[in-house]
PDB file of N, CA and C in Angstrom:
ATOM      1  N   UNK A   1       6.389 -17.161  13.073  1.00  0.00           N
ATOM      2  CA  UNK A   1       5.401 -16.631  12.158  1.00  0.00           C
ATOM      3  C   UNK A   1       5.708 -17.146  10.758  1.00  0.00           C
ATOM      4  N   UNK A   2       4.744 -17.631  10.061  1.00  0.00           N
ATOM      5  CA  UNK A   2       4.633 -18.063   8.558  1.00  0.00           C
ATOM      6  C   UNK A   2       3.519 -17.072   7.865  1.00  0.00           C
ATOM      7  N   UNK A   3       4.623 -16.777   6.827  1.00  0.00           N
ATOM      8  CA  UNK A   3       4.154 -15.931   5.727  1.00  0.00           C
ATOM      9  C   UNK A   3       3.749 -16.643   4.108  1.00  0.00           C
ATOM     10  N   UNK A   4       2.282 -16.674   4.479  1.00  0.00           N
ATOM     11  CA  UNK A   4       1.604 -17.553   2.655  1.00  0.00           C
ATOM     12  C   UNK A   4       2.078 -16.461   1.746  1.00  0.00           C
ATOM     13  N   UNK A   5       2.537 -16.090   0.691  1.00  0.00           N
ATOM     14  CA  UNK A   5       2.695 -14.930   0.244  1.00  0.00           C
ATOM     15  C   UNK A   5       1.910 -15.538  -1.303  1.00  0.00           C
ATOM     16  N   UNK A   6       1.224 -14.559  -1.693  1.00  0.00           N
ATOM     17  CA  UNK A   6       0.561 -15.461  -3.014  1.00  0.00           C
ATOM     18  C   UNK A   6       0.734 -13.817  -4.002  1.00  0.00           C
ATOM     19  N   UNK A   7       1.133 -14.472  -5.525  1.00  0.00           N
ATOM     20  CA  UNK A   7       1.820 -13.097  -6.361  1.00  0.00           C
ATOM     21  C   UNK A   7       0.485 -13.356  -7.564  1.00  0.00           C
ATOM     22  N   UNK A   8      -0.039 -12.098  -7.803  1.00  0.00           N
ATOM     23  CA  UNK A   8      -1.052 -12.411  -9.186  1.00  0.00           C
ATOM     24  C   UNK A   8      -0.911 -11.369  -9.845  1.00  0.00           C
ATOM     25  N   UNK A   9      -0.492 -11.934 -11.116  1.00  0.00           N
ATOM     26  CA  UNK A   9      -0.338 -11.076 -12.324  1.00  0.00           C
ATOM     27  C   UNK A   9      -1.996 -10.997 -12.780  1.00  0.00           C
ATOM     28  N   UNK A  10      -2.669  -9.880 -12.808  1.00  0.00           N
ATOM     29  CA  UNK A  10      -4.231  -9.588 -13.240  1.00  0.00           C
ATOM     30  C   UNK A  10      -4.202  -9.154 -14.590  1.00  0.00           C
ATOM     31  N   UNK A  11      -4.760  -9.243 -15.515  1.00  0.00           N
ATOM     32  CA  UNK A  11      -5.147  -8.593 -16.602  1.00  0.00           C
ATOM     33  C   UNK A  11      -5.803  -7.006 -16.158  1.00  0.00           C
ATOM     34  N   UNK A  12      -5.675  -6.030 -16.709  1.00  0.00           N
ATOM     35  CA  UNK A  12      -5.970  -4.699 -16.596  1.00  0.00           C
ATOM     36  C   UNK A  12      -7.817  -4.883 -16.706  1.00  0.00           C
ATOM     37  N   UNK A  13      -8.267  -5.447 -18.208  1.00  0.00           N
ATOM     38  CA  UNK A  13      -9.908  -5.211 -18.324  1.00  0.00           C
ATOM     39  C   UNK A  13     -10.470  -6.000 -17.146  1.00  0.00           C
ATOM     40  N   UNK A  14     -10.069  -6.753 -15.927  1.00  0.00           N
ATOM     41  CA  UNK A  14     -10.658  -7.119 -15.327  1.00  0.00           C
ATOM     42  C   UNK A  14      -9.996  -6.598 -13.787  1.00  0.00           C
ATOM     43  N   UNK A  15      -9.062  -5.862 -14.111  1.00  0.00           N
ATOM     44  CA  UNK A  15      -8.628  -5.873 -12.764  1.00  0.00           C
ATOM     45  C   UNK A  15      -9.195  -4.759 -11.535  1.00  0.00           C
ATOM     46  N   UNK A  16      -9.800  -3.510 -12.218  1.00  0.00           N
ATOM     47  CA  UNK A  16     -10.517  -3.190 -11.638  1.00  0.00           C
ATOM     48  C   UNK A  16     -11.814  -4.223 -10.234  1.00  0.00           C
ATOM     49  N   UNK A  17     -12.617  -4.994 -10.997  1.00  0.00           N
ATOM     50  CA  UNK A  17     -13.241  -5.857 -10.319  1.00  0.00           C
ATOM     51  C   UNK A  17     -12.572  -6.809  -9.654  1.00  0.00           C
ATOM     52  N   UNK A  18     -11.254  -7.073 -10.168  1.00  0.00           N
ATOM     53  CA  UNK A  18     -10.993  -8.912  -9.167  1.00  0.00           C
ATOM     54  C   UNK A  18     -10.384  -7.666  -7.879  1.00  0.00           C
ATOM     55  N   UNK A  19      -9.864  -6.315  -7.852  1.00  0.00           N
ATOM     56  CA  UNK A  19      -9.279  -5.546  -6.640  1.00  0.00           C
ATOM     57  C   UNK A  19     -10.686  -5.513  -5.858  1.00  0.00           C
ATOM     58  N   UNK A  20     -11.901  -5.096  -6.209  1.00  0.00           N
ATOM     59  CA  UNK A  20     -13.157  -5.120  -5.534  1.00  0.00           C
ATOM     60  C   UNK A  20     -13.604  -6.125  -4.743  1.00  0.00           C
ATOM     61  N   UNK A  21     -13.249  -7.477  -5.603  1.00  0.00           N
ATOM     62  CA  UNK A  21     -13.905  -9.197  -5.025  1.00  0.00           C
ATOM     63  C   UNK A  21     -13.042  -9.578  -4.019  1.00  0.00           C
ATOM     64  N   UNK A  22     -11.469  -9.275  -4.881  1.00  0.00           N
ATOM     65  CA  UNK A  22     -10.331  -9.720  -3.464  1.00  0.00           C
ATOM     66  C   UNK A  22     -10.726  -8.615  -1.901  1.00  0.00           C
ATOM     67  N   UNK A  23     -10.880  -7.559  -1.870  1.00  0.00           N
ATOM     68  CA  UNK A  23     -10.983  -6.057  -0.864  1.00  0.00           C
ATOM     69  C   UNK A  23     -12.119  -7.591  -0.169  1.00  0.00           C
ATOM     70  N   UNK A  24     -13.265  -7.625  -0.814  1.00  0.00           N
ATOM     71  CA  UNK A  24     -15.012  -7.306  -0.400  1.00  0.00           C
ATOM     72  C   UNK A  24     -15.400  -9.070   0.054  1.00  0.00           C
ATOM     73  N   UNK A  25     -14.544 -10.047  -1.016  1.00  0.00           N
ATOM     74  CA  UNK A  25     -14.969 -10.998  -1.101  1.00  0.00           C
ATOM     75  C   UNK A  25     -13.751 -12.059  -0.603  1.00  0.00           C
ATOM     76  N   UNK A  26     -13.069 -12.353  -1.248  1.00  0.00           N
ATOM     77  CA  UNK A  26     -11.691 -13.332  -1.040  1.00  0.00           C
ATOM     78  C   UNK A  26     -11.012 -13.398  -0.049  1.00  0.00           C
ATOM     79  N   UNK A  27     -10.262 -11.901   0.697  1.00  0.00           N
ATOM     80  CA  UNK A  27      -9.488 -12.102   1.385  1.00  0.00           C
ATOM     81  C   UNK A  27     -10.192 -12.220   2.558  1.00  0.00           C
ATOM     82  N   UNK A  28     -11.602 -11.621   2.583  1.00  0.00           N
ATOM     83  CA  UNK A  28     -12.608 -11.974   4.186  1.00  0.00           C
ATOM     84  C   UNK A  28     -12.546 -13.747   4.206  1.00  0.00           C
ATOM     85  N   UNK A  29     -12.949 -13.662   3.360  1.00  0.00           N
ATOM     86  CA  UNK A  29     -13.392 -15.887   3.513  1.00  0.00           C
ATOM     87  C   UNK A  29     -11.577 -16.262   3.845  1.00  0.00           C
ATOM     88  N   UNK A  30     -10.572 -16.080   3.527  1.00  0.00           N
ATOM     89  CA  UNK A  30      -9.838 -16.608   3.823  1.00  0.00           C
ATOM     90  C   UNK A  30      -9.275 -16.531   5.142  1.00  0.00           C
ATOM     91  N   UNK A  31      -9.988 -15.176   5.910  1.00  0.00           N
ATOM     92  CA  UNK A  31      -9.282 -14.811   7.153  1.00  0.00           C
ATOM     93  C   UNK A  31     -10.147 -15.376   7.896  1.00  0.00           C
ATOM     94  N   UNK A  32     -11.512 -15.504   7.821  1.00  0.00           N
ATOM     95  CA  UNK A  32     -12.458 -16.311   8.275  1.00  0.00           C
ATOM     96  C   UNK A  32     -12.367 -17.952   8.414  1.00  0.00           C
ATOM     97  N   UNK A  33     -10.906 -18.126   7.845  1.00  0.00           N
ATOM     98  CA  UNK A  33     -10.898 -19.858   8.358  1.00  0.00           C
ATOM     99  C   UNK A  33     -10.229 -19.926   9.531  1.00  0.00           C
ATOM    100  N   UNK A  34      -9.942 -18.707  10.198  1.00  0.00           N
ATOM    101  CA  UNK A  34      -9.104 -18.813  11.349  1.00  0.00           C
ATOM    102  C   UNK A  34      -7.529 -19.450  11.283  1.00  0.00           C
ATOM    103  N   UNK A  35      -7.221 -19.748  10.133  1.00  0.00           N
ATOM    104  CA  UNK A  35      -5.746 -19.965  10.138  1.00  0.00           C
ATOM    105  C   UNK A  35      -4.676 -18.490   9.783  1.00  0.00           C
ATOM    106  N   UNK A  36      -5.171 -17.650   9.647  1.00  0.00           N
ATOM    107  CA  UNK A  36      -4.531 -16.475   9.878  1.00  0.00           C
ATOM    108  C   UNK A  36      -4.424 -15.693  10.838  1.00  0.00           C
ATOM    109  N   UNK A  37      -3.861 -14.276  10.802  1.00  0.00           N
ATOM    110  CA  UNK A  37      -4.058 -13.354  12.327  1.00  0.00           C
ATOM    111  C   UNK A  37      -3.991 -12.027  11.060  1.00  0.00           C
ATOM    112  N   UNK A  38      -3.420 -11.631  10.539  1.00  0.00           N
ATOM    113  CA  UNK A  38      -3.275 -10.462   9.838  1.00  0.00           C
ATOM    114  C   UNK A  38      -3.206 -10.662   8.180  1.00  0.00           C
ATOM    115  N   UNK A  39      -3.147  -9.953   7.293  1.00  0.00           N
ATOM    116  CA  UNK A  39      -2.993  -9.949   6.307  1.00  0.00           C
ATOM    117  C   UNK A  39      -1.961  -8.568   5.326  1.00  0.00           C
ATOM    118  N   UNK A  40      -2.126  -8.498   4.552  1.00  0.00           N
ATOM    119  CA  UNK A  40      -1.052  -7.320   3.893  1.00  0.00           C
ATOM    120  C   UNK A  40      -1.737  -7.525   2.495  1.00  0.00           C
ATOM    121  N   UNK A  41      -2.004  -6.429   1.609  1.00  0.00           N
ATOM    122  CA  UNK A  41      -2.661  -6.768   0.115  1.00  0.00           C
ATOM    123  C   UNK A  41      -1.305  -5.994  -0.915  1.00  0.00           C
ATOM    124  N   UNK A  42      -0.470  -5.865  -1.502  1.00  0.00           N
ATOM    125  CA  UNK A  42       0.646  -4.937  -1.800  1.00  0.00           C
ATOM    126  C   UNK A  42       0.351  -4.803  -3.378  1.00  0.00           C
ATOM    127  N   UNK A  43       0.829  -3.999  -3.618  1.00  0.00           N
ATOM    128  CA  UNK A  43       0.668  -3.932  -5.393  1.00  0.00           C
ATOM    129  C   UNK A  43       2.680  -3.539  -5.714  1.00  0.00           C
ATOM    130  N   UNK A  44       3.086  -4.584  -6.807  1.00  0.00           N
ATOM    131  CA  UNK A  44       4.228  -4.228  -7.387  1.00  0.00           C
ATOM    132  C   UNK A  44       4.288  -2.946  -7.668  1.00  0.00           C
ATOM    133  N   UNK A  45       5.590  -1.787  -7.233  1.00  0.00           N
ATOM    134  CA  UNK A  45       5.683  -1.042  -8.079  1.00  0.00           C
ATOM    135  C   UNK A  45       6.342  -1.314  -9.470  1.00  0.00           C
ATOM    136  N   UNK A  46       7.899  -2.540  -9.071  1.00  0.00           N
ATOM    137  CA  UNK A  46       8.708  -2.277  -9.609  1.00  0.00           C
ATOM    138  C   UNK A  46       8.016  -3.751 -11.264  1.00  0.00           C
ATOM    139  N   UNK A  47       6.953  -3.776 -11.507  1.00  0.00           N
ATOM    140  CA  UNK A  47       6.680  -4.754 -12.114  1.00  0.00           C
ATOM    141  C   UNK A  47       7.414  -4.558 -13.741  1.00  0.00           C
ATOM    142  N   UNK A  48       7.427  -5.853 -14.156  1.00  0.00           N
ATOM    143  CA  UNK A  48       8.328  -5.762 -15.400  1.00  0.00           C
ATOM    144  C   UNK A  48       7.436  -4.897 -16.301  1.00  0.00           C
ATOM    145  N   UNK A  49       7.694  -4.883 -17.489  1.00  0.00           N
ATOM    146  CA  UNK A  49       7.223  -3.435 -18.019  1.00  0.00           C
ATOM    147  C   UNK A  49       6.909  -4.153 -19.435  1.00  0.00           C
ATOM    148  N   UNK A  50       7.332  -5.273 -19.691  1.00  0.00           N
ATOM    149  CA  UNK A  50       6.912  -5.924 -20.971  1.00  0.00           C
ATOM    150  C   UNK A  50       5.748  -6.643 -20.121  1.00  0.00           C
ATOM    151  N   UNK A  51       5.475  -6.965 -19.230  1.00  0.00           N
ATOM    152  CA  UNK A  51       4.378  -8.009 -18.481  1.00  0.00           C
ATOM    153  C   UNK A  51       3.441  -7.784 -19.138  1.00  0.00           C
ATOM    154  N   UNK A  52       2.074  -8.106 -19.417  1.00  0.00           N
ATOM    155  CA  UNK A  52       0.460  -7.370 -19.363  1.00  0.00           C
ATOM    156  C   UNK A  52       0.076  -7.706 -17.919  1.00  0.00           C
ATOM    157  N   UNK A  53      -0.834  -6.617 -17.729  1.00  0.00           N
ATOM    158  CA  UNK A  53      -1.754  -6.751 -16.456  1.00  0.00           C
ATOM    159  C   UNK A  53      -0.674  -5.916 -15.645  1.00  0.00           C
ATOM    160  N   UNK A  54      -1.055  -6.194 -14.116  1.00  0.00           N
ATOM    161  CA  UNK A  54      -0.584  -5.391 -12.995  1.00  0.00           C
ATOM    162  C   UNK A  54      -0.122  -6.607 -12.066  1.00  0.00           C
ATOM    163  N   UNK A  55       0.819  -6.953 -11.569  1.00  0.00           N
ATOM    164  CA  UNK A  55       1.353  -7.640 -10.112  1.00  0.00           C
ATOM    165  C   UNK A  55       1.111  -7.170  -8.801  1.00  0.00           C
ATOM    166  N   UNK A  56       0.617  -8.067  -8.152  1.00  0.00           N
ATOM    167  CA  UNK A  56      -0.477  -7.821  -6.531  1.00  0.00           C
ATOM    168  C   UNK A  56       0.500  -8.952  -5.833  1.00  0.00           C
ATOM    169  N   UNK A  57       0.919  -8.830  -4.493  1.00  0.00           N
ATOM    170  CA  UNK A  57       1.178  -9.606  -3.795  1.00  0.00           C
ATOM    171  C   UNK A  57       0.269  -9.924  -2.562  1.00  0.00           C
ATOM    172  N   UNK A  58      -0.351 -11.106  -2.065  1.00  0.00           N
ATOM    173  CA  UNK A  58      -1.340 -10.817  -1.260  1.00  0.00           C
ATOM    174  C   UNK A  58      -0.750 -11.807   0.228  1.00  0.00           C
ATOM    175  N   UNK A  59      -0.152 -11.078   1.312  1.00  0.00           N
ATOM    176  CA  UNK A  59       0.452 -12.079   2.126  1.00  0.00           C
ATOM    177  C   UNK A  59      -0.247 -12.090   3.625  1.00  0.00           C
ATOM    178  N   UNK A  60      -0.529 -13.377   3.693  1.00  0.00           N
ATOM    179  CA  UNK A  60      -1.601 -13.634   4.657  1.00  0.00           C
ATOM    180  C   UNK A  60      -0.323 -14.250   5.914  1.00  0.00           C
ATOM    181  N   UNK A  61      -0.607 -13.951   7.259  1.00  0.00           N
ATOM    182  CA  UNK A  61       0.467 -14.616   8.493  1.00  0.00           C
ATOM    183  C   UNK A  61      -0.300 -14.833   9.139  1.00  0.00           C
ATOM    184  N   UNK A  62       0.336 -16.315   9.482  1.00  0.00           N
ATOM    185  CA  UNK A  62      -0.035 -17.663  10.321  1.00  0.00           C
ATOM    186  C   UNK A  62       0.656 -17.510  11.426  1.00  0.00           C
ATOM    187  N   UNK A  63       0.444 -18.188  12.701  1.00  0.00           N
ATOM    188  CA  UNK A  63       1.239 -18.143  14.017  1.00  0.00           C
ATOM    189  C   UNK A  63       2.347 -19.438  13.634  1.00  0.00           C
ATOM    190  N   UNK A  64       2.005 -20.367  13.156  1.00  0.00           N
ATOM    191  CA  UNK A  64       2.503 -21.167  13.019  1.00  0.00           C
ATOM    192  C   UNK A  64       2.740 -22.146  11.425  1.00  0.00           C
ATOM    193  N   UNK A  65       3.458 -23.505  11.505  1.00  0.00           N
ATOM    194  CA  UNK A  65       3.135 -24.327  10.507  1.00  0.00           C
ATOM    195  C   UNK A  65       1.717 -25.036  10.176  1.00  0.00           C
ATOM    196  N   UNK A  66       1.404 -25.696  11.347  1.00  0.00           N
ATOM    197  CA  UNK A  66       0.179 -26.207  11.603  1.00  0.00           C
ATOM    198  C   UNK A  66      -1.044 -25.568  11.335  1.00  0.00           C
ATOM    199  N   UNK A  67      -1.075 -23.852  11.454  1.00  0.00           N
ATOM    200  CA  UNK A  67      -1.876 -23.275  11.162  1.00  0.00           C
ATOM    201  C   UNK A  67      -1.968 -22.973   9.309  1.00  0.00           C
ATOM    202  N   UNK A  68      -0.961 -23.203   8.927  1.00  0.00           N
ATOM    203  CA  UNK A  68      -0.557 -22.954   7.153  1.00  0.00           C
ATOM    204  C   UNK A  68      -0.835 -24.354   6.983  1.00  0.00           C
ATOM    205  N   UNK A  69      -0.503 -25.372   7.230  1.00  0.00           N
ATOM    206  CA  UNK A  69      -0.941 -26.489   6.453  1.00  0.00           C
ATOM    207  C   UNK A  69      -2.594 -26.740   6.896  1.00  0.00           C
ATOM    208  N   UNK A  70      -3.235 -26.509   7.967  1.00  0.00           N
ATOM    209  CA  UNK A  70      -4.728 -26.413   7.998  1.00  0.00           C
ATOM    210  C   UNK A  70      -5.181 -26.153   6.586  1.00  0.00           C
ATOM    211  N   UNK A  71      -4.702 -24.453   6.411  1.00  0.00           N
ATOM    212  CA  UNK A  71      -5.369 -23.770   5.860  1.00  0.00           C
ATOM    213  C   UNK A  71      -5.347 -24.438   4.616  1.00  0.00           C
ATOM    214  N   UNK A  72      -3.650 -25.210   3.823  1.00  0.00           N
ATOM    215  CA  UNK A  72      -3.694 -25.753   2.739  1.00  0.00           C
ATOM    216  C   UNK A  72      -4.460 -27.355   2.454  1.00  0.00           C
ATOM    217  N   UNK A  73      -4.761 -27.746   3.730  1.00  0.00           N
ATOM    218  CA  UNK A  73      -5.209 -29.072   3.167  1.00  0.00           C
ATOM    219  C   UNK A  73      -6.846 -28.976   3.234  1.00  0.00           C
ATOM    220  N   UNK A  74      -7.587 -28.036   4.050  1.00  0.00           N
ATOM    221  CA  UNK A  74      -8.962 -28.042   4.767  1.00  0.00           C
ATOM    222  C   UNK A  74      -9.809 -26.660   3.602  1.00  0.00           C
ATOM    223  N   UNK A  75      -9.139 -25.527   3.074  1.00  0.00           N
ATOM    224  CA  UNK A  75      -9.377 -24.406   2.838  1.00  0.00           C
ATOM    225  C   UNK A  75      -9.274 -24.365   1.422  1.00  0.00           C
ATOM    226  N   UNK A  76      -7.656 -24.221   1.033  1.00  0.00           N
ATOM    227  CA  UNK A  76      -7.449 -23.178   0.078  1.00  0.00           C
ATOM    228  C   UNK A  76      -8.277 -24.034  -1.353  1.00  0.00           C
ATOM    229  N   UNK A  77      -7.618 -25.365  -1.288  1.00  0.00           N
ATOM    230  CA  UNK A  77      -8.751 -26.128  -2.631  1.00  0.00           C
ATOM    231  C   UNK A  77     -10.057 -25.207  -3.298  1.00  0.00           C
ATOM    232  N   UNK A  78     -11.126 -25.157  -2.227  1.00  0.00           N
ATOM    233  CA  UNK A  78     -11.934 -24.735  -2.326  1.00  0.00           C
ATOM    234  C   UNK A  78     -12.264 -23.194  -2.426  1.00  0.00           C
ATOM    235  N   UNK A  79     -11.586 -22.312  -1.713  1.00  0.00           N
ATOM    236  CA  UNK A  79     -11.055 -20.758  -2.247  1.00  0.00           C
ATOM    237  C   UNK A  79     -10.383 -20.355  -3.450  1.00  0.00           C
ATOM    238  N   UNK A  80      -9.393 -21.651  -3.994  1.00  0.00           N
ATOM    239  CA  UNK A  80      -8.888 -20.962  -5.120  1.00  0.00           C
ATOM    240  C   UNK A  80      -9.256 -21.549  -6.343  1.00  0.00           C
ATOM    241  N   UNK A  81     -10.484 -22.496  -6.070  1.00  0.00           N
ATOM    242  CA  UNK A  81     -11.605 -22.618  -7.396  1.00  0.00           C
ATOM    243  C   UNK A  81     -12.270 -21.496  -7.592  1.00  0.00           C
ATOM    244  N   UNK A  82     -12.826 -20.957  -6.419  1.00  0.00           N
ATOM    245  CA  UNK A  82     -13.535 -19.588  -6.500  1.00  0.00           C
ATOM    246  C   UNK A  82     -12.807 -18.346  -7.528  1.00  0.00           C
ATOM    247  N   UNK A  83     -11.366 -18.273  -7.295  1.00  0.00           N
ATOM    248  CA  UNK A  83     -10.832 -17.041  -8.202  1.00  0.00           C
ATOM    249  C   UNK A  83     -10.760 -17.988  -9.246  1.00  0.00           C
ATOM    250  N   UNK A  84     -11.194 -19.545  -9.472  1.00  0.00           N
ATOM    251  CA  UNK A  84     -10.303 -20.283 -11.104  1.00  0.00           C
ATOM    252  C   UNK A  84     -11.555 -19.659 -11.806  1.00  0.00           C
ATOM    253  N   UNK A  85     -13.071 -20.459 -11.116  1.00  0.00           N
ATOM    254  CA  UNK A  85     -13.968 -19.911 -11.872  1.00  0.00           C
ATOM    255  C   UNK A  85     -14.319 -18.447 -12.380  1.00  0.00           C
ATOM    256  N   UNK A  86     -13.706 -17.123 -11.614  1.00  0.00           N
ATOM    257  CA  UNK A  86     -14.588 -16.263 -11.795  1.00  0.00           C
ATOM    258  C   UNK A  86     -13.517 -15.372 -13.239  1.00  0.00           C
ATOM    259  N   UNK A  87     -11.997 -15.998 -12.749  1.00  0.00           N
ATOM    260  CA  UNK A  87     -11.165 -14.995 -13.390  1.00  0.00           C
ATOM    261  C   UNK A  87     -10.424 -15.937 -14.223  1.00  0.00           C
ATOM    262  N   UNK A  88     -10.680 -17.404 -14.480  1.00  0.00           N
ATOM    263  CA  UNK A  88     -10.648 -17.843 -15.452  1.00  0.00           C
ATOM    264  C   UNK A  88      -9.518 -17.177 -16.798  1.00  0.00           C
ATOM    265  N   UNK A  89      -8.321 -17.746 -16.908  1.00  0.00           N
ATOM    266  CA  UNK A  89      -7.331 -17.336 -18.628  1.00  0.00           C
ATOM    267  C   UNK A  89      -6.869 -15.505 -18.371  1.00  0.00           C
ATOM    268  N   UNK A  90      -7.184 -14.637 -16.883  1.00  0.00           N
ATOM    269  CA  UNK A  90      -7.371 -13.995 -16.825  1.00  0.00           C
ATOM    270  C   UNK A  90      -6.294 -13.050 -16.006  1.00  0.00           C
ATOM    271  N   UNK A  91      -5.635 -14.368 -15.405  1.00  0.00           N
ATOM    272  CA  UNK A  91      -4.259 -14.235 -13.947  1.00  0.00           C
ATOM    273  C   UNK A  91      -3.566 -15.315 -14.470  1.00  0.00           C
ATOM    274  N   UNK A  92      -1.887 -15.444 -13.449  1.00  0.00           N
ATOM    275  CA  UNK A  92      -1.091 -15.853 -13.026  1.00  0.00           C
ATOM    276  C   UNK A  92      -1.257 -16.000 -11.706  1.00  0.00           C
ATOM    277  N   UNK A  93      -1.074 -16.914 -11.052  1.00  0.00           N
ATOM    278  CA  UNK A  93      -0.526 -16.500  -9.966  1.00  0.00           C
ATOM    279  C   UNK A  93       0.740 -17.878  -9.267  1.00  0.00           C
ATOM    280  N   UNK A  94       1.595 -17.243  -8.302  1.00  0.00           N
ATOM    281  CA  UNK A  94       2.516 -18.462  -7.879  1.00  0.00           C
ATOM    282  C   UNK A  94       2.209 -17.849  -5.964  1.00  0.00           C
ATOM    283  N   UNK A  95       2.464 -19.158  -5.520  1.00  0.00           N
ATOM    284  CA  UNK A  95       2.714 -18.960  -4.183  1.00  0.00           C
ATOM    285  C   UNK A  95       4.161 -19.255  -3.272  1.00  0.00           C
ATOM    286  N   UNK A  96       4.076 -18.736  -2.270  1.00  0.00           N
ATOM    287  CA  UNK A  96       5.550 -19.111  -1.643  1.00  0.00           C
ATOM    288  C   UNK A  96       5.063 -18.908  -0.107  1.00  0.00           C
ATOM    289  N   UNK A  97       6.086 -20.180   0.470  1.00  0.00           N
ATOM    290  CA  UNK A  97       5.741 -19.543   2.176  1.00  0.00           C
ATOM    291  C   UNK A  97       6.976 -19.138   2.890  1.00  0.00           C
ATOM    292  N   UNK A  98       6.662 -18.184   3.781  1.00  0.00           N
ATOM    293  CA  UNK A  98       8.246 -17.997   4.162  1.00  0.00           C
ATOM    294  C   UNK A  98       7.970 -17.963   5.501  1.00  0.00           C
ATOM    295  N   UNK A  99       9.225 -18.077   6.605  1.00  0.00           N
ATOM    296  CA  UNK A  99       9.296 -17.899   7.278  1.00  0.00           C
ATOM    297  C   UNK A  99      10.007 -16.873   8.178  1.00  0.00           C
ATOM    298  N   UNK A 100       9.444 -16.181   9.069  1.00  0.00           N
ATOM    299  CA  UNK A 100       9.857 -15.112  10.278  1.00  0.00           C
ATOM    300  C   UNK A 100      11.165 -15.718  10.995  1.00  0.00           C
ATOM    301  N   UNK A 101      12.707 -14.841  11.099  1.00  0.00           N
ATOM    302  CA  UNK A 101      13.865 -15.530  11.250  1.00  0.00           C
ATOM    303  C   UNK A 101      14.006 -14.289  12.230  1.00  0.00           C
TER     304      UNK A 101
END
C-alpha cells in the first residue's frame, strides 16, 4: 500500500469554502481516477501557533506504485491547477508518499 499524503496550510477567510470544495468537489474527482481505494481528510491539531491559516492533511491509498505514478503523470497536473486557480496566494501545500511496511 502507498500513501500520497498531501499537507495544506489554508488561510482562515477562505477556509471555510476550500473544506466545502475539497468534502463536495476535489477529493470526489480524485477518487474518481481510479488510482485510489480509500482516502483519510485529517486536520492538524498540533499546528504551529505562529503559522496563519489551519493545517489539513489529505491522504489518499493506492494498492500499489503503478497505481501512484498513474495518478501523478495522467491526473494530478490537471487537479492541482484546479485548487492553483481557485485558491490562488491563498495555501501551502507539500506532498510526500509513503509506504505501508
Amino acid at each position: 500500500m502507498i500513501v500520497y499524503n498531501v499537507t495544506v496550510n489554508i488561510e482562515t477567510e477562505v477556509e471555510s469554502d476550500w473544506l466545502s470544495w475539497m468534502k463536495q468537489t476535489h477529493i470526489p474527482e480524485v477518487l474518481q481516477t481510479g488510482c485510489f481505494t480509500e482516502h483519510r481528510f485529517l486536520k492538524l491539531l498540533n499546528d504551529d501557533p505562529e503559522a496563519t491559516g489551519t493545517t489539513y492533511a489529505v491522504q489518499y491509498f493506492a494498492p500499489g506504485i503503478t497505481s501512484l505514478n498513474n495518478y501523478l503523470d495522467n491526473f494530478a497536473p490537471g487537479l492541482q491547477k484546479k485548487v492553483i486557480d481557485r485558491y490562488s496566494n491563498k495555501f501551502v501545500a507539500f506532498r510526500t508518499f509513503l509506504e505501508e511496511v
